[in-house]
Protein backbone atom coordinates (compact mmCIF):
# COMPACT_ATOMS: atom_id res chain seq x y z
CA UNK A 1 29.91 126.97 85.38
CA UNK A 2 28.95 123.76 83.01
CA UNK A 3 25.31 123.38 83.36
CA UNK A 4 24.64 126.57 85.55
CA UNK A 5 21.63 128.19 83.45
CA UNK A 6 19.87 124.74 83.91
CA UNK A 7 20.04 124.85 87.34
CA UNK A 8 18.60 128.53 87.86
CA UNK A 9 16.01 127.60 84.86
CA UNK A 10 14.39 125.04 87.23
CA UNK A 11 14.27 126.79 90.00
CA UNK A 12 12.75 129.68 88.05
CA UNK A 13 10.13 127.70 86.47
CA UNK A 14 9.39 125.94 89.64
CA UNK A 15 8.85 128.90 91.08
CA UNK A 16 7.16 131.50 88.59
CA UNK A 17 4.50 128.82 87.29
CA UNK A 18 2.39 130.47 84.36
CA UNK A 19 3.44 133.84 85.68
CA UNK A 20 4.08 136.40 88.87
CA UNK A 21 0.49 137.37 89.22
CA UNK A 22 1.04 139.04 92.12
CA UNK A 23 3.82 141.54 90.68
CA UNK A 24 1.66 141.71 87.21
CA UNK A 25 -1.64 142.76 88.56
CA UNK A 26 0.44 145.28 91.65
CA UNK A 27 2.79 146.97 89.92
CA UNK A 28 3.18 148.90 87.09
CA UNK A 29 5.35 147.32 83.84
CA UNK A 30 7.88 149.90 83.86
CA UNK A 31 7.90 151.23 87.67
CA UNK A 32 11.81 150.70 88.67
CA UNK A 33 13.17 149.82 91.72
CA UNK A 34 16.70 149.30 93.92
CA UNK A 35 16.70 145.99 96.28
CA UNK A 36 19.73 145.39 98.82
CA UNK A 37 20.80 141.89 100.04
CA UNK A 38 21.25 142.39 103.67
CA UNK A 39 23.18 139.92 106.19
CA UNK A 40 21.17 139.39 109.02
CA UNK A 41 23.77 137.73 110.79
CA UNK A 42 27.58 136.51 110.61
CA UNK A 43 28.48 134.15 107.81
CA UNK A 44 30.58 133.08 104.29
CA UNK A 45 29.28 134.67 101.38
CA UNK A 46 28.62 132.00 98.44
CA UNK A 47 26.42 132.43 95.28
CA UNK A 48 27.45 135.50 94.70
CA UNK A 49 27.33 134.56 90.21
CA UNK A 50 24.42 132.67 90.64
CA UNK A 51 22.04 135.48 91.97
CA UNK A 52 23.11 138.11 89.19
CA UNK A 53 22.65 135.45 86.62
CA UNK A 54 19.38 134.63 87.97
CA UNK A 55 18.02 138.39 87.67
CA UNK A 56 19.63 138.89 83.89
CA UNK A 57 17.61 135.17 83.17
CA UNK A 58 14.22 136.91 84.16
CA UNK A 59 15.35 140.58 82.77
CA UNK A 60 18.92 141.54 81.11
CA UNK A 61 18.67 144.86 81.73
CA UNK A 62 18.61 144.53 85.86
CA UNK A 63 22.15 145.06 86.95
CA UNK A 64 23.76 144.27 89.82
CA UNK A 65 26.49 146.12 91.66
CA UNK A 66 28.16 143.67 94.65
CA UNK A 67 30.19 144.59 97.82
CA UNK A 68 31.84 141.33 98.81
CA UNK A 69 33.11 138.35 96.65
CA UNK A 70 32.22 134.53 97.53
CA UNK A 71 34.70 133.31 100.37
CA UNK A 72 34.40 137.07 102.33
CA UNK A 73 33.10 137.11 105.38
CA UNK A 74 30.21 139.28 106.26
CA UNK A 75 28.78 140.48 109.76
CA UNK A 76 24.93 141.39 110.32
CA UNK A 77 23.96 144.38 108.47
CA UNK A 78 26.24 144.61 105.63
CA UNK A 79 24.78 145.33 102.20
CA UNK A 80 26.12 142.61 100.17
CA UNK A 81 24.68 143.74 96.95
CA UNK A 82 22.59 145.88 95.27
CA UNK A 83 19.98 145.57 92.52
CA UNK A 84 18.49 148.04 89.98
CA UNK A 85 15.98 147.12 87.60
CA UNK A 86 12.12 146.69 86.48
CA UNK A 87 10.49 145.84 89.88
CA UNK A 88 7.95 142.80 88.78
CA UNK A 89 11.51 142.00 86.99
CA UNK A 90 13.33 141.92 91.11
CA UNK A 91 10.82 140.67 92.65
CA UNK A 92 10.15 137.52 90.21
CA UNK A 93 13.61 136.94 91.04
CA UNK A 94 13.58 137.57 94.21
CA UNK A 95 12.74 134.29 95.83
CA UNK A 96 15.14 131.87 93.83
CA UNK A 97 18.00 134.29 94.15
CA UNK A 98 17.73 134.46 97.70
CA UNK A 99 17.41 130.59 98.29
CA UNK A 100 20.25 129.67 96.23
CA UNK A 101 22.52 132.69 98.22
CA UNK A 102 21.36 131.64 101.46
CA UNK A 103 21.64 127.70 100.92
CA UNK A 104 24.83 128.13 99.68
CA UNK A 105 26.47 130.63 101.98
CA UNK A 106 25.22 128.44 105.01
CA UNK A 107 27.33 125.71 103.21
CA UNK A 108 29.93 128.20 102.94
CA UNK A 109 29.87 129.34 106.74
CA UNK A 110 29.15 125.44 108.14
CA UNK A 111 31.86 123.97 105.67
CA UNK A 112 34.40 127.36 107.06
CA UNK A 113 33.54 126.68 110.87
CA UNK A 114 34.47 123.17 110.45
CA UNK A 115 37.97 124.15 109.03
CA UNK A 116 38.83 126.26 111.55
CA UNK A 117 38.46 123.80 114.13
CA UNK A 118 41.27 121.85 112.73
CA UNK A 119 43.52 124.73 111.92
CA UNK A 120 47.11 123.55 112.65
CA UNK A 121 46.65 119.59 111.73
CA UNK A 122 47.13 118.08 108.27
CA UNK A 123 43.61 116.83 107.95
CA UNK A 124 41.06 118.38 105.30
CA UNK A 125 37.43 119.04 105.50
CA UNK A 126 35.80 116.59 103.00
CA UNK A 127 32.60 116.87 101.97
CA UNK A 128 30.37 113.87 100.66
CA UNK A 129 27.56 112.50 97.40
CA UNK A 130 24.44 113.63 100.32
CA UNK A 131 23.58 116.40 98.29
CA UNK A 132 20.69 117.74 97.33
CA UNK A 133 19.40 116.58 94.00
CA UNK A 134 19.99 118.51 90.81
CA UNK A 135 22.12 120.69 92.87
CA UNK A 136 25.79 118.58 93.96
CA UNK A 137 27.91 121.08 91.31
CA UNK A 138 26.69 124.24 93.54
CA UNK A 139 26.77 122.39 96.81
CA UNK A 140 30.21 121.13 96.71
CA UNK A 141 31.19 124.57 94.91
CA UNK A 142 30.45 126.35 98.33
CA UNK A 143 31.97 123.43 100.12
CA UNK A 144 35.31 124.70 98.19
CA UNK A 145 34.52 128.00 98.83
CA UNK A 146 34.57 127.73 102.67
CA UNK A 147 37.92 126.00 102.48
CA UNK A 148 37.10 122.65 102.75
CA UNK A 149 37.66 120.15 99.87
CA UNK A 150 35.53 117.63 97.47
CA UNK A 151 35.22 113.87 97.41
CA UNK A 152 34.37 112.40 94.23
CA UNK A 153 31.67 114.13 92.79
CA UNK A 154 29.90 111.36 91.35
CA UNK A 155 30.12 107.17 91.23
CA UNK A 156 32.66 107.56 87.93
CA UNK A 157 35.11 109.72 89.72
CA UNK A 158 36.66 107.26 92.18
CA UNK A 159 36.26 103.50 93.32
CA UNK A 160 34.72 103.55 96.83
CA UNK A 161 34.11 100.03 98.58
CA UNK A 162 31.37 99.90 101.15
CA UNK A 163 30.12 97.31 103.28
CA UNK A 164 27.59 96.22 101.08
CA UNK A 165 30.43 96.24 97.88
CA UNK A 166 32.22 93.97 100.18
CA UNK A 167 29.58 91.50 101.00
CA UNK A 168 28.22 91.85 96.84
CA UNK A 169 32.12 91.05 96.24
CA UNK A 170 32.41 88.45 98.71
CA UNK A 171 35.36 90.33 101.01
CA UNK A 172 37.97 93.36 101.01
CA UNK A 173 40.16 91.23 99.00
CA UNK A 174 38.24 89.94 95.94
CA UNK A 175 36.62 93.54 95.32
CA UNK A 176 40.11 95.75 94.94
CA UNK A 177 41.45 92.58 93.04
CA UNK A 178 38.23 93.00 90.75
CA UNK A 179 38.57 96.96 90.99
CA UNK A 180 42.01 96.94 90.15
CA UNK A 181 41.05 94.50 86.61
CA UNK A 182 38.15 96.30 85.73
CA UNK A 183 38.31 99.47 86.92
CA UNK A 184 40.57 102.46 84.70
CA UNK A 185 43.89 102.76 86.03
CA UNK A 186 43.68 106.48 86.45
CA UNK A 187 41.50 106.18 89.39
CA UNK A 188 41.97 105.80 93.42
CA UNK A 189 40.27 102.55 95.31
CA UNK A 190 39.16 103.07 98.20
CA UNK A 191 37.89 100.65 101.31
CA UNK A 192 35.63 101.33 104.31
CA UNK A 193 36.31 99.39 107.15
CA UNK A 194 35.09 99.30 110.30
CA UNK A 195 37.39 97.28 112.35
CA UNK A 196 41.13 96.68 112.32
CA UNK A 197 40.54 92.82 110.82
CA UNK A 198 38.90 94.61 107.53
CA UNK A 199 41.93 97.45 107.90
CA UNK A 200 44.59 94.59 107.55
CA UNK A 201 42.64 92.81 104.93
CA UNK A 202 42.55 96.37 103.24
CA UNK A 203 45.91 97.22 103.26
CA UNK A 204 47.03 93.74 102.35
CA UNK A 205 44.94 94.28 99.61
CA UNK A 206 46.59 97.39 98.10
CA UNK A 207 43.94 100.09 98.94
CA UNK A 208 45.16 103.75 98.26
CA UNK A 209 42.30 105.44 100.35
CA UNK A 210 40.86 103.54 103.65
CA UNK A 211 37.48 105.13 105.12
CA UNK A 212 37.64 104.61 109.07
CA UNK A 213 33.73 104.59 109.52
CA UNK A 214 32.37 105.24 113.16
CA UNK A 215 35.30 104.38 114.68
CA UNK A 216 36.39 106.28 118.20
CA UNK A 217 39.16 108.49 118.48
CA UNK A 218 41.57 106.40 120.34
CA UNK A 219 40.60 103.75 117.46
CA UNK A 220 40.84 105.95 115.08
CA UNK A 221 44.81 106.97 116.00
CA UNK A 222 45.61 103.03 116.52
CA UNK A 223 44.42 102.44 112.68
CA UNK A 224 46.42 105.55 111.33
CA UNK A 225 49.74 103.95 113.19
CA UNK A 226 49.12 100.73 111.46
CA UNK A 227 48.32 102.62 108.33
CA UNK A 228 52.04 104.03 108.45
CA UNK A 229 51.60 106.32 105.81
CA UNK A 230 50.82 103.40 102.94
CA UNK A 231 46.96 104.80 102.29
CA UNK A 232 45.48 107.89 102.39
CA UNK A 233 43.33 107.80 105.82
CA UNK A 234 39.48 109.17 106.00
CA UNK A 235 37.41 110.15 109.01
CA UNK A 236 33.88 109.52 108.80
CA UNK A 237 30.75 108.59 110.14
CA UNK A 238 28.43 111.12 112.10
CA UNK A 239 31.82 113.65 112.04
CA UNK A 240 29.56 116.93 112.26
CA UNK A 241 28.56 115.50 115.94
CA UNK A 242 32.10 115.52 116.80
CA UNK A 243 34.72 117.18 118.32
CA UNK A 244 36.44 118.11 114.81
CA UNK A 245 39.88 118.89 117.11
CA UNK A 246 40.01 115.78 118.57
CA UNK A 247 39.37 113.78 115.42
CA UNK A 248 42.00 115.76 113.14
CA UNK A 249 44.74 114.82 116.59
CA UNK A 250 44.29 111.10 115.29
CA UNK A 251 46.54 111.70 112.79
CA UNK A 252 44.07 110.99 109.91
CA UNK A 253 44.38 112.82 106.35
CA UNK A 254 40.35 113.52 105.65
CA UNK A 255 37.19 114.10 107.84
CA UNK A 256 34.05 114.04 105.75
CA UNK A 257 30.98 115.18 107.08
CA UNK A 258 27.71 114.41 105.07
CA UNK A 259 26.17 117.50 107.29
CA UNK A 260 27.70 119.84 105.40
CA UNK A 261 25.65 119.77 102.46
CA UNK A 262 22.52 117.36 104.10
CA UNK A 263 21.32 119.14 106.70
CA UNK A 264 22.87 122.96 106.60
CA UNK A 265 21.24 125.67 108.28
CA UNK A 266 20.66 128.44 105.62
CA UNK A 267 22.71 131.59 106.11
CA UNK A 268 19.80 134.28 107.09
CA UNK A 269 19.70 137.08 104.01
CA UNK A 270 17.43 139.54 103.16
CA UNK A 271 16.15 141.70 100.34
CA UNK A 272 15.02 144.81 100.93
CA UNK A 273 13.54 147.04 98.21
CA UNK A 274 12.77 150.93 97.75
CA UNK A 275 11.22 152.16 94.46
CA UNK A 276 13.75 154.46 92.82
């Protein structure tokens, strides 16, 4: 992954400071050891190239031997992987490995519940830009991994028209007129709208993608009739607080939920060592 030894340099640095003094003045330089990530409870494993390439950063020689792949589903007590290596070298890594396997299986597991709940309709899990700084790549990785799908990753991948757009713009109208002069051709435009006056004016505007934002159900399934197939349709505002079901039986194409990624509960892993 683009950019991945970055990412794990950071959190690294952030973490070790000027050094592990508590490993350095504990244990001895070349005492080995064997650590096993343990599920402590239910969940999709994601992260699973990010923790081995977080040891080798700190020491090349640690290898790791895994027992599940990132999209399996564990149960509490399975041994997910194990570690062999220097032990200050495991435990230096110890604490960024973990967070970025945790963080990102709980996206994993939160993004995979969500999809099942709308198993049997056309609409997609979406996810959405509330990431967590420095870390959208790995975020909406594990949102892919738990079988949802990405939005645009970033403001150059897509024209998306908010409320304030449209006020900036002065309507629906003159901002996909100015979005489809100025904007590359290659790309989608798409409108939020939050009533079915700014729907019409969207549509009558030529907008491939229309964002129904905190709209009700029975709103919701009104708009996708009118809709009729001529724009992409997308579910959103405050979705994780929803019935997923009864949103996807609207008819619409897309629910994204910001909660994925914003506010996820990390999956609950340990590492447990033994000196070898």
């Amino acid at each position: 992954m683009f950019g991945l030894d970055d990412i794990i340099l950071t959190a690294l640095n952030e973490d070790i400071g000027t050094g592990d003094i508590t490993s350095i003045s504990t244990i001895p330089e070349n005492k080995m050891a064997e650590g096993r990530f343990i599920a402590k409870e239910c969940g999709v494993i994601c992260g699973i190239d990010i923790v081995e390439r977080t040891f080798k950063l700190i020491d090349n020689i640690t290898t790791v031997k895994f027992f599940f792949k990132d999209g399996d589903t564990v149960e509490k007590g399975d041994i997910i992987a194990e570690v062999t290596g220097k032990a200050r070298s495991l435990l230096t890594a110890e604490r960024v490995s973990l967070n970025f396997l945790q963080h990102l299986s709980g996206i994993a597991t939160r993004t995979h519940f969500a999809a099942k709940q709308i198993e049997g309709y056309k609409a997609k899990i979406a996810d959405t830009r509330k990431t967590t700084p420095g870390l959208r790549v790995l975020e909406k990785q594990a949102v892919k991994t738990g079988g949802g799908v990405n939005h645009r990753f970033n403001l150059a991948d897509g024209v998306l028209i908010k409320d304030n757009h449209i006020v900036a713009a002065g309507g629906i109208k003159n901002a996909v007129e100015s979005a489809r002069k100025n904007a590359p051709h290659t790309l989608k435009i798409e409108v939020e709208v939050e009533n079915f006056d700014m729907l019409r004016e969207a549509l009558d505007a030529g907008a491939d993608i229309i964002m129904l934002d905190n709209m009700s159900n029975e709103d919701m399934a009104k708009a996708v009739k009118i809709i009729d197939g001529r724009a992409i349709t997308e579910a959103s505002g405050n979705m994780g607080e929803k019935s997923l079901e009864d949103v996807a039986a609207t008819g619409v194409d897309l629910i994204s939920i910001g909660a994925l990624t914003h506010s996820v509960k990390a999956m609950d892993i340990s590492l447990k060592f033994k000196i070898v």
